[in-house]
N, C-alpha and C. Protein backbone atom coordinates (compact mmCIF):
# COMPACT_ATOMS: atom_id res chain seq x y z
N UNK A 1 -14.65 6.25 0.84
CA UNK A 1 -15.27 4.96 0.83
C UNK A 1 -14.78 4.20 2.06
N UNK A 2 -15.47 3.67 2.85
CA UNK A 2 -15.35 2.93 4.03
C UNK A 2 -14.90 1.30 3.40
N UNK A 3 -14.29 0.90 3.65
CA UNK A 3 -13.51 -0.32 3.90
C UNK A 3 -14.12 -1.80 4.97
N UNK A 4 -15.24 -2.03 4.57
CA UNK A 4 -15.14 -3.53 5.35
C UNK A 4 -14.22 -4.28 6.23
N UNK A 5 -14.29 -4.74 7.36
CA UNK A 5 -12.91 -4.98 7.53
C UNK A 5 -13.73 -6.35 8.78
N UNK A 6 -12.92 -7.46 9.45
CA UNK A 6 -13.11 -8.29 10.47
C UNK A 6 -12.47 -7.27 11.49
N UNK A 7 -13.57 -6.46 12.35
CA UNK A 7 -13.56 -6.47 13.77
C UNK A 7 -12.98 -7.38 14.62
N UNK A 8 -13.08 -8.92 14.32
CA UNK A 8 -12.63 -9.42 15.35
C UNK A 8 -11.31 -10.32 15.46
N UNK A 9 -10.50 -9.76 14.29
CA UNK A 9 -8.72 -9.98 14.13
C UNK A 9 -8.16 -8.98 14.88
N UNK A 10 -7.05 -9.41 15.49
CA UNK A 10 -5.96 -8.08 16.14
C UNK A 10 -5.18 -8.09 15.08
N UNK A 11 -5.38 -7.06 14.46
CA UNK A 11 -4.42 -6.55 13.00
C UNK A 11 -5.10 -5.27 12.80
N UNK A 12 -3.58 -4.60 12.34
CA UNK A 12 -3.86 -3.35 11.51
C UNK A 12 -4.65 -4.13 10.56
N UNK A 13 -5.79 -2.65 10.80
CA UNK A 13 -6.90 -2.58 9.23
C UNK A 13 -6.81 -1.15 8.47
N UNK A 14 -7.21 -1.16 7.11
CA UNK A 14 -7.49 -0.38 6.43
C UNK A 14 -9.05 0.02 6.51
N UNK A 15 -9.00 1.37 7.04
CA UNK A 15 -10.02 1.64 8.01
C UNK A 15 -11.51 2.64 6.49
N UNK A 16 -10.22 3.26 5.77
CA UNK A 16 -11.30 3.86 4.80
C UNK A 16 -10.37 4.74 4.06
N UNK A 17 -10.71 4.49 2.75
CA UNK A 17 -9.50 5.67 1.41
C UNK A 17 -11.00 6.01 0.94
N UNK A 18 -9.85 7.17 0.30
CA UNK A 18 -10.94 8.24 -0.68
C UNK A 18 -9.46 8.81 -1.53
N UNK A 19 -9.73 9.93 -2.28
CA UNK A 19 -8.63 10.05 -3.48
C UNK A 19 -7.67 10.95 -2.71
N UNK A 20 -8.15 11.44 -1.25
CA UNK A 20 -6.94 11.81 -1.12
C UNK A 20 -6.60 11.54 0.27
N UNK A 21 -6.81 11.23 0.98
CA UNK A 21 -6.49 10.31 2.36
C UNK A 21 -6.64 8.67 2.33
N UNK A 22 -6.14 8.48 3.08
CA UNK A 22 -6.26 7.06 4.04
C UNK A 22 -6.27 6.61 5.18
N UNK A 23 -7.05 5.98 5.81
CA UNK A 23 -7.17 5.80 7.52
C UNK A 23 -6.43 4.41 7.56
N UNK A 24 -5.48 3.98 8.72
CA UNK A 24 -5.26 3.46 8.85
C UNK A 24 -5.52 2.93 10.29
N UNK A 25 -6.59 2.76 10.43
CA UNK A 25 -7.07 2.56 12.30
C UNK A 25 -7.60 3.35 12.41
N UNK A 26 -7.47 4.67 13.04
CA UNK A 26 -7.31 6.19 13.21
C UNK A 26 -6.50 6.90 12.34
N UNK A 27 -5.33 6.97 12.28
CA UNK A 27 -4.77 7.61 11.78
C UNK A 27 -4.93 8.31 10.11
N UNK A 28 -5.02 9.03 9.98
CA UNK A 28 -5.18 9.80 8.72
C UNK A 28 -3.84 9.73 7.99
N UNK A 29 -3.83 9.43 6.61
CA UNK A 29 -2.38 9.71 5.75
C UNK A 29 -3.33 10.64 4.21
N UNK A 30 -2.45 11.11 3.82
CA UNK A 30 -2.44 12.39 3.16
C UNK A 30 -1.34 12.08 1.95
N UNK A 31 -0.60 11.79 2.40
CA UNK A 31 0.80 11.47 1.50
C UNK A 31 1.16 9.87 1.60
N UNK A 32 1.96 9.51 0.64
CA UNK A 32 2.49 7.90 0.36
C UNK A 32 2.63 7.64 1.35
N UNK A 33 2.71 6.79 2.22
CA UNK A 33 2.74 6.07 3.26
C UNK A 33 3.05 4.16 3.04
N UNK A 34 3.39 3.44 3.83
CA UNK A 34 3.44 2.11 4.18
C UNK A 34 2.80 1.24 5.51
N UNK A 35 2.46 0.20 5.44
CA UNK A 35 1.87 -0.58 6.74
C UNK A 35 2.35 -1.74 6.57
N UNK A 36 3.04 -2.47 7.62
CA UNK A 36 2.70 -3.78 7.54
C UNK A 36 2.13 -4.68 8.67
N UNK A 37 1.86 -6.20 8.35
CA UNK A 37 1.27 -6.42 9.56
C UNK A 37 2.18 -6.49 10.85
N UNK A 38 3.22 -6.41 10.68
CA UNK A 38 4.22 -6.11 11.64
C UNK A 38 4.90 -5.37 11.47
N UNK A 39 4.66 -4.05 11.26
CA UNK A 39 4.87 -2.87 11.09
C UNK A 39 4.04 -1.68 11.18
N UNK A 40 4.63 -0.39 12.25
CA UNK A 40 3.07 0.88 11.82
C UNK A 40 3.11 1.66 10.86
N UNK A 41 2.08 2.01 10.35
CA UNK A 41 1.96 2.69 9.45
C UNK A 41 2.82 4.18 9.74
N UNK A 42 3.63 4.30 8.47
CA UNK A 42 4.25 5.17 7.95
C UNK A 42 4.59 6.06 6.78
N UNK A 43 4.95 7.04 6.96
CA UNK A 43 5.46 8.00 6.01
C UNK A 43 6.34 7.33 4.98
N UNK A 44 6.34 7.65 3.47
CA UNK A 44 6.87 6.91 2.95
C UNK A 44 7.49 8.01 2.24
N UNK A 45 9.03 7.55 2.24
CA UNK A 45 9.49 9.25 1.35
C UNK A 45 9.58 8.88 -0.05
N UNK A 46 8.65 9.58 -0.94
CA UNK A 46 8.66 8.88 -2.19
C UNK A 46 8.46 10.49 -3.38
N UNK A 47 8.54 10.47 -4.26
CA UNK A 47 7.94 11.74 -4.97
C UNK A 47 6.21 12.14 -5.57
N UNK A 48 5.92 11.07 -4.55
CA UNK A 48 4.40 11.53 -4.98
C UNK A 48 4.09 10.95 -6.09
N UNK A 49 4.47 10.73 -7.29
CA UNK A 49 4.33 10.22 -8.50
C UNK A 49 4.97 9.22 -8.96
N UNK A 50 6.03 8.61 -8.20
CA UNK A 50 6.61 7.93 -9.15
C UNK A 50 7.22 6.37 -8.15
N UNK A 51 7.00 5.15 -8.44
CA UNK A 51 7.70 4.30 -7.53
C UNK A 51 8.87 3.95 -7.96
N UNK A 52 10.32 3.85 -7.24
CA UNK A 52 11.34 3.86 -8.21
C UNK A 52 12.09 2.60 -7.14
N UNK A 53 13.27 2.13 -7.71
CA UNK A 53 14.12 0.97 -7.06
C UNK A 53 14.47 2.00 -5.80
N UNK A 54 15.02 3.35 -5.74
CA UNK A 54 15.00 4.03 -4.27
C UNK A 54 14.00 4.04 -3.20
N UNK A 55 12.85 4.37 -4.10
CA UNK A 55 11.85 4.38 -2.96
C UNK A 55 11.45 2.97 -2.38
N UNK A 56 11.69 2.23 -3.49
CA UNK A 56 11.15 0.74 -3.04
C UNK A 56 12.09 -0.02 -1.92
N UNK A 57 13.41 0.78 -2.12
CA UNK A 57 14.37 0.42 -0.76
C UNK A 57 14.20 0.92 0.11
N UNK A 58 13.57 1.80 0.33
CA UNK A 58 13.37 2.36 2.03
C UNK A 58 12.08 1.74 3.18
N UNK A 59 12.20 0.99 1.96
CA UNK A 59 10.97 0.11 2.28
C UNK A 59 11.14 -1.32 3.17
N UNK A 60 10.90 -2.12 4.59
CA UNK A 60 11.27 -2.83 5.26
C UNK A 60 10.42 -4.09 5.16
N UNK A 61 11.17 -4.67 3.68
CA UNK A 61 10.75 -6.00 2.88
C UNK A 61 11.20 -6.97 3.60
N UNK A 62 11.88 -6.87 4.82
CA UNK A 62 12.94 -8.66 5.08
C UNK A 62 11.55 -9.64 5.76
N UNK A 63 10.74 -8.74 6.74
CA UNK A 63 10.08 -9.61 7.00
C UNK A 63 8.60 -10.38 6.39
N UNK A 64 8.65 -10.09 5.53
CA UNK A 64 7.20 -10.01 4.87
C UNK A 64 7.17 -11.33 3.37
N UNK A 65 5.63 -11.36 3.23
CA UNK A 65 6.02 -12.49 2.20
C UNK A 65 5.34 -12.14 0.65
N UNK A 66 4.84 -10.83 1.16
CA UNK A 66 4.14 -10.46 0.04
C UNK A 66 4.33 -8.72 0.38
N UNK A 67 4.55 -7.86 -1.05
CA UNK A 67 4.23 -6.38 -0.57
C UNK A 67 3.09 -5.89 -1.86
N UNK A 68 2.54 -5.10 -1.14
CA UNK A 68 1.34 -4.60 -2.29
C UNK A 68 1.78 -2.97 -2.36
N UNK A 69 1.93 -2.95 -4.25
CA UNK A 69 1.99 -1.82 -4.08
C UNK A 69 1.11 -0.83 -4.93
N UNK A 70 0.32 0.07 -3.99
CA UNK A 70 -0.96 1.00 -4.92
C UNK A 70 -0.02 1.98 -5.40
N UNK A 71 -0.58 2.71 -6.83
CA UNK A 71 -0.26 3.28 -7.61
C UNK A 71 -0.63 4.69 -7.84
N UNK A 72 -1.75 4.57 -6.77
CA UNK A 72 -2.73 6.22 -6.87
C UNK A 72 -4.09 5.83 -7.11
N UNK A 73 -4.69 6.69 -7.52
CA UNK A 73 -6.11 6.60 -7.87
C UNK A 73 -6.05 5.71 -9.70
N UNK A 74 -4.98 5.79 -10.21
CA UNK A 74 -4.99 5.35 -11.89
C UNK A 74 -3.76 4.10 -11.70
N UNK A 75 -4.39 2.46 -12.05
CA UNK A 75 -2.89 1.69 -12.16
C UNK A 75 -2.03 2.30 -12.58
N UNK A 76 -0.88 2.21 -12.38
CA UNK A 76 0.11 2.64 -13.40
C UNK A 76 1.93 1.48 -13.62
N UNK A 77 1.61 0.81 -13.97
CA UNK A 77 2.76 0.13 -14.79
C UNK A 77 4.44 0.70 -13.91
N UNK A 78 5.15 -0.27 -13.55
CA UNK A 78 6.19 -0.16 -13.09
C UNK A 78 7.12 0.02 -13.96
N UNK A 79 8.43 0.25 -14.19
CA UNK A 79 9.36 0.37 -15.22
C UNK A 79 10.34 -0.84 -15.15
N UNK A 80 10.53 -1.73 -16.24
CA UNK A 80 11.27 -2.49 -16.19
C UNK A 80 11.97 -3.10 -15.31
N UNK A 81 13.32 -1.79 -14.85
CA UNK A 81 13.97 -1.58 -14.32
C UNK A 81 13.47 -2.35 -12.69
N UNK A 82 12.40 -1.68 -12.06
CA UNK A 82 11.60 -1.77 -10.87
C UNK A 82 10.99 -3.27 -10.80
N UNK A 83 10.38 -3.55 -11.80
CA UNK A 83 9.99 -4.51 -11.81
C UNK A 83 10.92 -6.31 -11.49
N UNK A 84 12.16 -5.97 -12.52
CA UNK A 84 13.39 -6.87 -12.19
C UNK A 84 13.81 -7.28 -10.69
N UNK A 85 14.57 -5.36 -10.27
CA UNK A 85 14.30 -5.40 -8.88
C UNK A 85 13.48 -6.13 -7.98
N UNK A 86 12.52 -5.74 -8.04
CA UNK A 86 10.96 -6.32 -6.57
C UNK A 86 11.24 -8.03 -6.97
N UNK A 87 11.47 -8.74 -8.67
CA UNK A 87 11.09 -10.27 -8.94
C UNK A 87 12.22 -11.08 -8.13
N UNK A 88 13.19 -10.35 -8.01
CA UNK A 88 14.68 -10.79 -6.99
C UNK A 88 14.73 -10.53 -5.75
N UNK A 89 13.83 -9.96 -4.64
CA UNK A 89 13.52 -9.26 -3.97
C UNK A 89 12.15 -10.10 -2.84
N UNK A 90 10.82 -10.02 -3.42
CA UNK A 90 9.98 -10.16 -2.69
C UNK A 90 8.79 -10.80 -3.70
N UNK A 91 7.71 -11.34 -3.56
CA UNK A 91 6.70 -11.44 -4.16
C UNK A 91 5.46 -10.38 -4.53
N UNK A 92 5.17 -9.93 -5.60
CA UNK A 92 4.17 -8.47 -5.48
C UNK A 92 3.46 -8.49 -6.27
N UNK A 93 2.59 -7.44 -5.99
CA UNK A 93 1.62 -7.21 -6.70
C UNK A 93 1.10 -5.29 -7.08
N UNK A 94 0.79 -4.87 -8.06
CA UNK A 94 0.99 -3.56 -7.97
C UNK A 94 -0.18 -3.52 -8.71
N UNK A 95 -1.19 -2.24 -8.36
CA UNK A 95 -2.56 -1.84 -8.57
C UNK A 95 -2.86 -0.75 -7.93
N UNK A 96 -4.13 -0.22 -8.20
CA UNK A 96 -4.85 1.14 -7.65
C UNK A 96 -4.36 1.34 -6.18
N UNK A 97 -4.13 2.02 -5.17
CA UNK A 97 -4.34 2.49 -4.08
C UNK A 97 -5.32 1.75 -3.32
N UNK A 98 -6.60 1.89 -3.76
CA UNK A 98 -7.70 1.74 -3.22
C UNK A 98 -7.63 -0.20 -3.54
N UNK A 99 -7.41 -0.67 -4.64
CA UNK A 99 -7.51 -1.98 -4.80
C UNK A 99 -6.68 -2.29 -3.79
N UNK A 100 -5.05 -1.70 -3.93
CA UNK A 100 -3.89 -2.13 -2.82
C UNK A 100 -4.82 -2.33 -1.13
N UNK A 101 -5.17 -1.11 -0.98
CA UNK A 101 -6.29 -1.11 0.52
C UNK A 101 -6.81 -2.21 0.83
N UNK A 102 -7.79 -2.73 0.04
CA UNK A 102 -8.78 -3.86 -0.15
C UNK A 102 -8.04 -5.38 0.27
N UNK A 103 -7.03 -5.05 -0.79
CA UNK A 103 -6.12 -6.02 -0.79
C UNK A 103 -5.54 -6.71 0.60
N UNK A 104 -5.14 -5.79 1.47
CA UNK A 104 -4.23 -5.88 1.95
C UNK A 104 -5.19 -6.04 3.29
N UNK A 105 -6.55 -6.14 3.55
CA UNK A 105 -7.18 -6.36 4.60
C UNK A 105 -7.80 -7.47 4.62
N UNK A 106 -7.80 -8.25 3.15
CA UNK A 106 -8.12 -9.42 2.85
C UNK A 106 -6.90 -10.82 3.26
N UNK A 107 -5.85 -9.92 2.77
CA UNK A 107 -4.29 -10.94 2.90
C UNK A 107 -3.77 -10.87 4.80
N UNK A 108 -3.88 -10.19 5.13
CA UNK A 108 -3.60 -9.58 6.48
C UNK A 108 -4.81 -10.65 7.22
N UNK A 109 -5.82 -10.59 7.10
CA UNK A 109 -6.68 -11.25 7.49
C UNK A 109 -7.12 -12.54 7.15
N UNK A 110 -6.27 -13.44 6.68
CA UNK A 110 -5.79 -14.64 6.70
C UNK A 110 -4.38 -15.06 7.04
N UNK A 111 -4.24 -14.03 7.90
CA UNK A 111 -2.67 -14.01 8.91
C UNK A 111 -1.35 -14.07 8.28
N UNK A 112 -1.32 -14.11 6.45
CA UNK A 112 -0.35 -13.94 5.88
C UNK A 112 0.58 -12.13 6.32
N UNK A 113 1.70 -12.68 6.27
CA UNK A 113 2.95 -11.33 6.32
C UNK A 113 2.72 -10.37 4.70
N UNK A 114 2.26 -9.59 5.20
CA UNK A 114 1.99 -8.29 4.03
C UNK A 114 2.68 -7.05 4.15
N UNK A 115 2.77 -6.32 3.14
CA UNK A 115 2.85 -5.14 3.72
C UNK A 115 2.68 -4.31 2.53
N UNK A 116 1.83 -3.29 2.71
CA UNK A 116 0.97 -1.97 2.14
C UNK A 116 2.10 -0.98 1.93
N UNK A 117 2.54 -0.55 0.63
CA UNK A 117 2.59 0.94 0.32
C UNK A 117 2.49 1.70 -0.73
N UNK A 118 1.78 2.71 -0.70
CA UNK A 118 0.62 3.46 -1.98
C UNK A 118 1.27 4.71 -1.48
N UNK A 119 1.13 4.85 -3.03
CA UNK A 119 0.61 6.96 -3.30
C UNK A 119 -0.56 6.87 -3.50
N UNK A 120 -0.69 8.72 -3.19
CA UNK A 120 -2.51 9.13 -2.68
C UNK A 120 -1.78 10.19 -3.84
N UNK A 121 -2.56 10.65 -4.58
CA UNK A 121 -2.80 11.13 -5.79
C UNK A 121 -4.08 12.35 -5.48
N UNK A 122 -3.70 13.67 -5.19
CA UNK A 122 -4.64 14.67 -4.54
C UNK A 122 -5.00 15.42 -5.91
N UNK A 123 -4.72 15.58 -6.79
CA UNK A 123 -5.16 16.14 -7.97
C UNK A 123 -5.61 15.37 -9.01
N UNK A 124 -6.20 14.10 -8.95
CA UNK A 124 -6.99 13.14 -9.76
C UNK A 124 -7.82 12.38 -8.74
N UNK A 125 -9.35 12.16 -9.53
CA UNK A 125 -10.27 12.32 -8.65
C UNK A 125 -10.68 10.46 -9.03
N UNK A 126 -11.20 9.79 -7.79
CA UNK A 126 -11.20 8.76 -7.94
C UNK A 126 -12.05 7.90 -8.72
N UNK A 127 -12.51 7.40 -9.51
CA UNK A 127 -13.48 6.98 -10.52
C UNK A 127 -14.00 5.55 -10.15
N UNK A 128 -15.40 5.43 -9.52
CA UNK A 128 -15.99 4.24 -8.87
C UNK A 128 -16.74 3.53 -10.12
């Protein structure tokens, strides 16, 4: 699915997801990854399945005022634990992959500090 986006902002855009990639400009991601607007998109070392207080630390929250985080192709609910973490931490929001995408070209493009990071979920198929 192609992604709408303002052509005429200088900002990373979310260029187009499907259930198992993501474009970020050009670039193709395959696996969890992160973006922010002052930040390039990157590899995100995560287990594919699961967002945890580790993975959520490797993550470069100082500058940002909001982080979005997609879940895969299916929401999926943070654990307590995670959740505590991020409320002491940063302001967030956690949803689909593809919602996170959407999201984050909408917030980015009213010049707010964001920053994007999702699992891509290659063995569940995306449901429009």
């Amino acid at each position: 699915m192609k992604i709408a986006s303002q052509d005429n902002l200088d900002i990373i855009k979310i260029t187009q997801v499907s259930s198992s990639h993501v474009y970020v400009g050009d670039i193709q991601f395959n696996q969890p990854f992160f973006v922010g607007t002052s930040h390039p998109a990157t590899s995100w070392q995560t287990d594919f399945k699961k967002i945890t207080i580790k993975t959520i630390e490797k993550l470069p929250l100082d500058h940002y005022e909001l982080l979005l985080l997609g879940t895969g192709n299916k929401y999926t609910r943070l654990d307590n634990e995670c959740m505590r973490f991020l409320s002491n931490v940063i302001p967030f929001e956690v949803m689909t992959t593809v919602s996170a995408c959407r999201t984050f070209n909408i917030v980015a493009g009213e010049g707010r500090k964001v920053l994007l990071a999702g699992l891509i979920n290659h063995d569940d198929k995306i449901q429009v």
